[in-house]
C-alpha atoms as a PDB file:
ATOM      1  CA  UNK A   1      12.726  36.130 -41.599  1.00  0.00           C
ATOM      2  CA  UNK A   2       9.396  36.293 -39.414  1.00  0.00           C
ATOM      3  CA  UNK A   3       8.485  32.557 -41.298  1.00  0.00           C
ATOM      4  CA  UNK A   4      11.802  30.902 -39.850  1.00  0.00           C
ATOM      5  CA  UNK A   5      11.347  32.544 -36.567  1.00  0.00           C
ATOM      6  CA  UNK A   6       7.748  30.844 -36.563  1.00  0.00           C
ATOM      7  CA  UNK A   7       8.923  27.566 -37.701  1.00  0.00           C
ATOM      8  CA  UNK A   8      11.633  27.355 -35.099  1.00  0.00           C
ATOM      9  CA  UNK A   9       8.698  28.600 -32.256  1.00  0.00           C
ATOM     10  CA  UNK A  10       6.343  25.895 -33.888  1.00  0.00           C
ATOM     11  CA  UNK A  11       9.741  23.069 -33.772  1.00  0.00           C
ATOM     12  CA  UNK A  12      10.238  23.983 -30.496  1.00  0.00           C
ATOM     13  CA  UNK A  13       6.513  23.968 -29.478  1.00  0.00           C
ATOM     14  CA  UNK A  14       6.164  20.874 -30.658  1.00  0.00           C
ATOM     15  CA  UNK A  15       9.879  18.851 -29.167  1.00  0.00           C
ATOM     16  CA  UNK A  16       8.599  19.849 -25.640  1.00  0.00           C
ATOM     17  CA  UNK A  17       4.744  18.505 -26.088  1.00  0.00           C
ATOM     18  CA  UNK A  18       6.217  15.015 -27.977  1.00  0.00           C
ATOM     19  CA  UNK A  19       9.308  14.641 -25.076  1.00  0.00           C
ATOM     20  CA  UNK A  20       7.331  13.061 -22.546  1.00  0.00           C
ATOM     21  CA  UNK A  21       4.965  11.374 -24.678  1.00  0.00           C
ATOM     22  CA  UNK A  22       8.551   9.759 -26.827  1.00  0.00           C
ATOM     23  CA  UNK A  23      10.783   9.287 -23.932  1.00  0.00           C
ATOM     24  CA  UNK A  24      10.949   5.944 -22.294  1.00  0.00           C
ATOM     25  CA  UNK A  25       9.726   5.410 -18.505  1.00  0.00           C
ATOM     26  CA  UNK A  26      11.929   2.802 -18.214  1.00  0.00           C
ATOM     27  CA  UNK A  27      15.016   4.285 -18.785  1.00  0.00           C
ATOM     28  CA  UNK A  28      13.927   7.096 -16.949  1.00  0.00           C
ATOM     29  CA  UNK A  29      13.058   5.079 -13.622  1.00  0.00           C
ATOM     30  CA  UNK A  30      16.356   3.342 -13.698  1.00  0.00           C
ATOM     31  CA  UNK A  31      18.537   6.517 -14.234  1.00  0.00           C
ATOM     32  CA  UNK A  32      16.318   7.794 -11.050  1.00  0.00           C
ATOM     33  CA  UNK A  33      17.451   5.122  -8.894  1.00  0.00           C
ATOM     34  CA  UNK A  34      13.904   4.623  -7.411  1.00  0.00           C
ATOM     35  CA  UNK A  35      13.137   2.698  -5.131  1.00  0.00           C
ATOM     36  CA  UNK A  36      10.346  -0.239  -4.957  1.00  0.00           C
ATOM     37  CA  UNK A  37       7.488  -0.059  -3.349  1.00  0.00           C
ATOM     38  CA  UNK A  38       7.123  -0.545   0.741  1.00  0.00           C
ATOM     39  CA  UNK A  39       5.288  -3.811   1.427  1.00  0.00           C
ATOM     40  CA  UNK A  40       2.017  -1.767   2.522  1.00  0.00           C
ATOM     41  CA  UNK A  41       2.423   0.089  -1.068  1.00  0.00           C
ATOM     42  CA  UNK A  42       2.202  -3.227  -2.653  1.00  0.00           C
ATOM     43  CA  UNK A  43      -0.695  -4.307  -0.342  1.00  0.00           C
ATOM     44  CA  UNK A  44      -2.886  -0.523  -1.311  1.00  0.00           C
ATOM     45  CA  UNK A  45      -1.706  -0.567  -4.828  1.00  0.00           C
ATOM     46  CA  UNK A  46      -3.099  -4.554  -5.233  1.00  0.00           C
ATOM     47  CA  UNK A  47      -6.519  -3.443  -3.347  1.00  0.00           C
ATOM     48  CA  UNK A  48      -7.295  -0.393  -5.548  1.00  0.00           C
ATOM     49  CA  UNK A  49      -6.868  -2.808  -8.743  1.00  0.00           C
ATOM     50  CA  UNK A  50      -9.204  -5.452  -6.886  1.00  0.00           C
ATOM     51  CA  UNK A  51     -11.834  -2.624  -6.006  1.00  0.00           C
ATOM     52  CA  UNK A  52     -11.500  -1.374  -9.883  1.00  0.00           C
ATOM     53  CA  UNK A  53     -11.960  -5.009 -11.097  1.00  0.00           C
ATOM     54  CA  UNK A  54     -15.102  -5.555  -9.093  1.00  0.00           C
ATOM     55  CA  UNK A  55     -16.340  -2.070 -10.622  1.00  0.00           C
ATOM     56  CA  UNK A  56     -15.377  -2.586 -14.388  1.00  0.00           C
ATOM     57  CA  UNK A  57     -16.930  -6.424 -13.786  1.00  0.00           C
ATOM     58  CA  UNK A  58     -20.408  -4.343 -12.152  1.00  0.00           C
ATOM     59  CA  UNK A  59     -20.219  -1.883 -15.584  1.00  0.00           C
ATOM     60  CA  UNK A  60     -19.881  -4.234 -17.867  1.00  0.00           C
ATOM     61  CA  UNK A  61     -16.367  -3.581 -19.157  1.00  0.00           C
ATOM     62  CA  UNK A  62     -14.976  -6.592 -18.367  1.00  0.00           C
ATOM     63  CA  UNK A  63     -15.778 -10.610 -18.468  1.00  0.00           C
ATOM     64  CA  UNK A  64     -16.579 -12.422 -16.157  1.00  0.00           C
ATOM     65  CA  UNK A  65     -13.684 -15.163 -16.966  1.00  0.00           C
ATOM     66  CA  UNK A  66     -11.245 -12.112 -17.188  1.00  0.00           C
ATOM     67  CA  UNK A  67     -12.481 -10.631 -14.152  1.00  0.00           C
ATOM     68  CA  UNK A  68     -11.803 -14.010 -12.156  1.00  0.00           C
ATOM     69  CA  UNK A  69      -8.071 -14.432 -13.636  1.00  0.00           C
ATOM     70  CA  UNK A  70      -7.543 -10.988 -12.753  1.00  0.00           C
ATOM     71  CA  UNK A  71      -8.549 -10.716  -9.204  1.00  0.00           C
ATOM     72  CA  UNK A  72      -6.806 -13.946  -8.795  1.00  0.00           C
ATOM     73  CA  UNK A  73      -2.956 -12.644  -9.686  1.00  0.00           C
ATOM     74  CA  UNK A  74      -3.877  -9.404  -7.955  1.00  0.00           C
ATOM     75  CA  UNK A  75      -5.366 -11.418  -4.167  1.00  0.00           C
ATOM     76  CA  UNK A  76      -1.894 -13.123  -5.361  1.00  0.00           C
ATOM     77  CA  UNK A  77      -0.026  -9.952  -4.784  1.00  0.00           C
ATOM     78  CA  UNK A  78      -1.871  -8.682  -1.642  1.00  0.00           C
ATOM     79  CA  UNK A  79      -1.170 -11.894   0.221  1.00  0.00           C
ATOM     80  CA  UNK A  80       2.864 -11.439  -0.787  1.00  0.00           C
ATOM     81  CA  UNK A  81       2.475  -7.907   0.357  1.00  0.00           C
ATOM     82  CA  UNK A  82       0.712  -8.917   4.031  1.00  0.00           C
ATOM     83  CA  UNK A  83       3.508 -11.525   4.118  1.00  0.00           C
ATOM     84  CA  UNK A  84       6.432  -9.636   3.401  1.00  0.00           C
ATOM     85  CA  UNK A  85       8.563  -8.091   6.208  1.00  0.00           C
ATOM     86  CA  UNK A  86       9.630  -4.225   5.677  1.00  0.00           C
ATOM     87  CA  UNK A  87      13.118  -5.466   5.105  1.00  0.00           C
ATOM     88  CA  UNK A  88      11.766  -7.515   2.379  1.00  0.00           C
ATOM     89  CA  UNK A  89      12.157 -10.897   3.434  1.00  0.00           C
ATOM     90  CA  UNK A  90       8.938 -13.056   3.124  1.00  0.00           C
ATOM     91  CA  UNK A  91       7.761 -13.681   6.744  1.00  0.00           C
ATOM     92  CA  UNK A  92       5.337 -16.531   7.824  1.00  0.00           C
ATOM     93  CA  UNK A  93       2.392 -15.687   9.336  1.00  0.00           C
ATOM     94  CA  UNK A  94       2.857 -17.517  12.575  1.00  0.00           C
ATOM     95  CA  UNK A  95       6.466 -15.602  12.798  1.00  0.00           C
ATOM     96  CA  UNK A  96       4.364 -12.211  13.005  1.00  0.00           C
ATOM     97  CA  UNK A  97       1.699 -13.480  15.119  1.00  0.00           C
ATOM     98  CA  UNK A  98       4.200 -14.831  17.632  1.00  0.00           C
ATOM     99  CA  UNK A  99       6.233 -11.320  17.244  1.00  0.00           C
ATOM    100  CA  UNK A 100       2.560  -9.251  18.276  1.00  0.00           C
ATOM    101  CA  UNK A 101       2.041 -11.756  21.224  1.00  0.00           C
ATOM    102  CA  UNK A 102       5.675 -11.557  22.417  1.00  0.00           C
ATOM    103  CA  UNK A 103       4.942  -7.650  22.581  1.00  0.00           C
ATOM    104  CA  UNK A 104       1.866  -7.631  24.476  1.00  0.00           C
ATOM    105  CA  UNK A 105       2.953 -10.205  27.296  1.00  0.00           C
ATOM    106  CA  UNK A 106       2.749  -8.812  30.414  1.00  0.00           C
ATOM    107  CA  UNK A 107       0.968  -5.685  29.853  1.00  0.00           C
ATOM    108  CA  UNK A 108      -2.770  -4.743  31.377  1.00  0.00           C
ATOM    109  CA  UNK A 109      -5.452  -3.889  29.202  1.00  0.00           C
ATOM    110  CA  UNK A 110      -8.288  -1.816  30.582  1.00  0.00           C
ATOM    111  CA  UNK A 111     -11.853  -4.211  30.954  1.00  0.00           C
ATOM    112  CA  UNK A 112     -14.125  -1.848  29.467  1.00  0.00           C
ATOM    113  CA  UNK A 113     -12.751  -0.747  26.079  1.00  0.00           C
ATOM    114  CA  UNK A 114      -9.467  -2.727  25.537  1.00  0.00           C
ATOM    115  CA  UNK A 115      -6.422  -0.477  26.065  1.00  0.00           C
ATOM    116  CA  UNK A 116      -3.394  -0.752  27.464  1.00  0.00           C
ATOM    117  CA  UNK A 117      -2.681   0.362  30.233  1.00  0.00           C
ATOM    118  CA  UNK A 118       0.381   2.380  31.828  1.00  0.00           C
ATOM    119  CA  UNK A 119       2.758   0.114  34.630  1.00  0.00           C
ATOM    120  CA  UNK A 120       0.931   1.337  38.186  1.00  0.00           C
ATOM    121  CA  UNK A 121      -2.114   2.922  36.396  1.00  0.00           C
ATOM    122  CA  UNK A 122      -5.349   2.916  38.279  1.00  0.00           C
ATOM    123  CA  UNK A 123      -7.533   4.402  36.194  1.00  0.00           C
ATOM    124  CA  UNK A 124      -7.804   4.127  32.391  1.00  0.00           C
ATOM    125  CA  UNK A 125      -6.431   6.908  30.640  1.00  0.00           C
ATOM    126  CA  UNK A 126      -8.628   6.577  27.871  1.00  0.00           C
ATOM    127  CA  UNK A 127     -12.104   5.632  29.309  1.00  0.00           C
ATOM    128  CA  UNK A 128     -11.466   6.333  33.282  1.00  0.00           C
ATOM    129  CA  UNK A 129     -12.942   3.056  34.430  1.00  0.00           C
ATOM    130  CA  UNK A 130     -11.018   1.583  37.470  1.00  0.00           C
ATOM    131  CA  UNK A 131      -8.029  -0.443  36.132  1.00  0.00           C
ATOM    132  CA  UNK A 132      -9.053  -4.231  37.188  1.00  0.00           C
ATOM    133  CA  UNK A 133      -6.985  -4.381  33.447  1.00  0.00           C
ATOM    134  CA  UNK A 134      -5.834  -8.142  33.153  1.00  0.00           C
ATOM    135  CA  UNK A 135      -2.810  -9.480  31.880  1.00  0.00           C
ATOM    136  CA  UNK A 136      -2.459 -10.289  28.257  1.00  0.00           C
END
């Protein structure tokens, strides 16, 4: 009697240490409904592997051929990251550059260390210097 209870215990021991290790990821991700990863994800995710590249070529674990395919696809992804709008359509560069100067027309910027400054301010609020801020 005690040898069945141990070989169930053991059985059981066992099924929940192998589950993870046999179930698949990608069924598992699907049934989960997850979502992918936010532009600026994409962007950190393809930096880490670029900074671990440079290390593994500095160690020694990697060629140097390898090394350059490798940080090629992955500078591949950052750039589709930086270019990708958070709704997920690819945006040109000019199209965001045009966007940031559209937003800072007709504000003031403070002189002495750059910010912007509040409609009827006279004083910076984040150095004090005199506002002489000038348009953007």
């Amino acid at each position: 009697m005690e040898l069945i209870v141990i070989l169930i215990l053991v059985g059981a021991t066992a099924g929940l240490i192998l589950w993870p290790l046999l179930s698949r990821p990608e069924a598992r991700s699907a049934e989960g409904g997850s979502l992918p990863p936010a532009p600026a994800a994409k962007g950190r995710m393809a930096l880490a592997a670029i900074k671990e590249l440079e290390f593994d070529l500095a160690t020694g674990k990697i060629a140097e051929d390898d090394y350059k395919m490798l940080r090629a696809r992955y500078e591949a992804k950052a750039v589709e990251a930086l270019t990708e709008a958070p709704t997920g359509r690819p945006v040109a560069p000019d199209e965001a550059l045009e966007a940031a100067i559209r937003a800072a027309r007709g504000r003031r910027f403070c002189t002495s260390c750059g910010t912007a400054l509040p409609s009827g301010a006279r004083f910076c609020p984040s150095c004090g210097t005199a506002a002489r801020g000038v348009p953007a």
